[in-house]
Structures are given as C-alpha cells and as structure tokens.
Protein backbone atom coordinates (compact mmCIF):
# COMPACT_ATOMS: atom_id res chain seq x y z
CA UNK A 1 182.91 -116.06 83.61
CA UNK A 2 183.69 -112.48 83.20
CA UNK A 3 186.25 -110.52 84.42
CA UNK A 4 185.34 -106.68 84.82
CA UNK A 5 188.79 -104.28 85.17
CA UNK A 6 187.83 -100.44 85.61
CA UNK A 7 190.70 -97.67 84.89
CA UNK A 8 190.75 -94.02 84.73
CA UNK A 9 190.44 -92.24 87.91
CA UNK A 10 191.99 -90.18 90.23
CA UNK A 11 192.69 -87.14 91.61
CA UNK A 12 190.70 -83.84 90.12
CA UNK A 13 189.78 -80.59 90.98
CA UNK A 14 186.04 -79.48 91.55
CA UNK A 15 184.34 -78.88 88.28
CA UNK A 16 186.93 -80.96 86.48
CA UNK A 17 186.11 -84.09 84.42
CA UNK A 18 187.62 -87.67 84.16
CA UNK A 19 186.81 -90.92 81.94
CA UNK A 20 186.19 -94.00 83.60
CA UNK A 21 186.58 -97.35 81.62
CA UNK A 22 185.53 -100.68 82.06
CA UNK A 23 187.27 -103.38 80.01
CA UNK A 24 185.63 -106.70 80.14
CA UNK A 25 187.49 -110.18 79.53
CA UNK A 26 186.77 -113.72 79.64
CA UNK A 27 183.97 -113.57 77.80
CA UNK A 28 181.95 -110.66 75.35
CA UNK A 29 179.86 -108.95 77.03
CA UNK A 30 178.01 -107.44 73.98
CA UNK A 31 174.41 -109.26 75.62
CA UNK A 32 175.09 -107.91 78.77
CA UNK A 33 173.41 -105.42 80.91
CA UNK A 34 176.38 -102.88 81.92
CA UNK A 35 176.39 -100.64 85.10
CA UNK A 36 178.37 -97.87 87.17
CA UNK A 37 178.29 -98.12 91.10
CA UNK A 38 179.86 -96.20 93.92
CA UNK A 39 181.14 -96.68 97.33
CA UNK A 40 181.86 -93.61 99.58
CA UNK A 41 183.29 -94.48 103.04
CA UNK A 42 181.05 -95.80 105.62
CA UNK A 43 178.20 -95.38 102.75
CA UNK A 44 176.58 -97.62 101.14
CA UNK A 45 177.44 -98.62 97.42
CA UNK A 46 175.26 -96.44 95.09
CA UNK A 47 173.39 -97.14 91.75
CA UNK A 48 175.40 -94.43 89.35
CA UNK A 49 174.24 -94.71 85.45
CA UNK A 50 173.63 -98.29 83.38
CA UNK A 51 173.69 -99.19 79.73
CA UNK A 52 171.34 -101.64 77.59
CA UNK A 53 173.01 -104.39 75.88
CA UNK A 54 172.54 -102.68 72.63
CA UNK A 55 173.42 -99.50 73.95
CA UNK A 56 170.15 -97.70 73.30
CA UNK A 57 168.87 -97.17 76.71
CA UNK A 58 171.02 -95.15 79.66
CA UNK A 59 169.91 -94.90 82.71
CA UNK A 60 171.19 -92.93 85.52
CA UNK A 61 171.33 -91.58 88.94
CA UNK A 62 169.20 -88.16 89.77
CA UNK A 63 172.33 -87.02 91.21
CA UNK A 64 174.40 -87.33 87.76
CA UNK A 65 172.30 -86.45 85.56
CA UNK A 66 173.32 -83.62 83.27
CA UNK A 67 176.78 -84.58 84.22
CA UNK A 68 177.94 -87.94 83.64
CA UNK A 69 177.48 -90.00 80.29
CA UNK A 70 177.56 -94.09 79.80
CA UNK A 71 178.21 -95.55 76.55
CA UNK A 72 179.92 -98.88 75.58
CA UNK A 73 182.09 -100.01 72.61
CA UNK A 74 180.67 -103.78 72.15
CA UNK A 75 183.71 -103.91 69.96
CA UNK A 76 186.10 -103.15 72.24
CA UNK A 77 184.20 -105.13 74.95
CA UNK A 78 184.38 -101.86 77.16
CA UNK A 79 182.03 -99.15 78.75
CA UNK A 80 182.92 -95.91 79.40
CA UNK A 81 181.54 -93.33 82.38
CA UNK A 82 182.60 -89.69 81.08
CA UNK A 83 181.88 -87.56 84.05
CA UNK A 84 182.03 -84.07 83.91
CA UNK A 85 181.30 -81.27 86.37
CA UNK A 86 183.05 -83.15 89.44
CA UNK A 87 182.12 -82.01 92.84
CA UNK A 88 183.75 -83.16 96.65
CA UNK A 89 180.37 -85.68 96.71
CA UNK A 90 181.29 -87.44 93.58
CA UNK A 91 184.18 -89.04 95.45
CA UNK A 92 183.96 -92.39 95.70
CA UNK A 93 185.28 -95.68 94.88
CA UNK A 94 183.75 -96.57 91.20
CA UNK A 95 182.78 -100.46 90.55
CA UNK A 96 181.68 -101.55 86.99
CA UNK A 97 179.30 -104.52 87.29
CA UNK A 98 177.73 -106.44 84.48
CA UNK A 99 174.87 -108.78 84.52
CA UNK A 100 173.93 -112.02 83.11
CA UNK A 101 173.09 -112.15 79.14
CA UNK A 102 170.18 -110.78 78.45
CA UNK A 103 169.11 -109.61 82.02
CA UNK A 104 167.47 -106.21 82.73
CA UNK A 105 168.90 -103.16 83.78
CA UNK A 106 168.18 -102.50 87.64
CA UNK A 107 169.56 -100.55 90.44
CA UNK A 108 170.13 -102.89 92.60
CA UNK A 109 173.77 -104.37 93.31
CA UNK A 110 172.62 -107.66 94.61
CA UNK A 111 171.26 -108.28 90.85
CA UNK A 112 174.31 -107.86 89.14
CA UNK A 113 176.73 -110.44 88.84
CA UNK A 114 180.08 -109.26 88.08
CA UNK A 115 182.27 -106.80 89.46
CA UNK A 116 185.34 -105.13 89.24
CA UNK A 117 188.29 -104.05 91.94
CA UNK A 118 186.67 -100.52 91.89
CA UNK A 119 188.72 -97.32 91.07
CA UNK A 120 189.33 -94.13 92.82
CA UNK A 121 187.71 -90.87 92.43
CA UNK A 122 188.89 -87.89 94.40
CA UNK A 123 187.54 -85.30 94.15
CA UNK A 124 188.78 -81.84 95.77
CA UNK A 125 187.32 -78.78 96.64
C-alpha cells in the first residue's frame, strides 16, 4: 500500500506561482507512474501533468503547458507540481495519484490507483 499526502497550496493572486508536493509513504514509489489531477466544483476531476518512473518523460495538460512543471525526487519519495502563471481557472482541488509499479502513464483517473486527500488552490483575480 501507498499512502499519497499532497501539501503546498493555497491562496494566490492571478499570475502568482505556488509548489505543490506530493510525499509518498508506505512504500517507495521510485517504479511508479506519478500524476497531478484536479477537481473544480461541480466539474469533473481533470488529467493535469504526469511523471515516468524514472523521471524522463512529463506529460501534461494543453491547458498547463508553458506553465506548470512535474518532477520527482525518487529520493525523497516525493513529486513536485511548480505552477507558475496562476489564473481564476487554475482553481481547483489538486489530487496526486500514483499507479501500480511499472504501469504506464495515462490520463485517465480510473487507472490510477492511489490517491491523496487533495489540496486547495485558489486562485483570485
């Protein structure tokens, strides 16, 4: 089992940045597939960026490109979402979700197997 514990957000100003972590216990997750989600009220919950195992391959949303950057410390057992550039739409609750070793990347929530509680980014205009 894994256990998935985001920190970092809150409140900011449009055009402002915050650093989302992810800090993963129970087991390393250094194998693992390694994604960003959000939830906006009454919205669905949103493929945001993902990271390889190793790190070498990011993937993210069209609408964060440019703007937000994954990377993980396999060390640490922890990824990180920098996110610069906020705007009012980037506000959201943001889960980090991990899947089983040596799974692919995908976009789609239902494939990942662990989550966090989420954290909150607000974002005002």
């Amino acid at each position: 089992q894994v256990q998935l514990v985001e920190s970092g957000g809150g409140l900011v100003q449009a055009g402002g940045s915050l650093r989302l972590s992810c800090a993963a216990s129970g087991r390393t997750v250094s194998s693992q597939a390694m994604a960003w989600f959000r939830q906006a009220p009454g919205k669905e919950r949103d493929f945001v960026s993902a990271i390889s195992w190793t790190g070498v391959s990011t993937y993210y949303a069209d609408f964060v490109k440019g703007r937000f950057t994954v990377s993980r410390d396999n060390a640490k057992n922890t990824v990180y979402l920098q996110m610069h550039s906020l705007k009012p739409d980037d506000t959201a609750v943001y889960y980090c979700a991990s899947r089983e070793p040596l799974r692919l990347i995908t976009k789609i929530p239902e494939d990942y197997d662990y989550w966090g509680q989420g954290t909150q980014v607000t974002v005002s205009s």
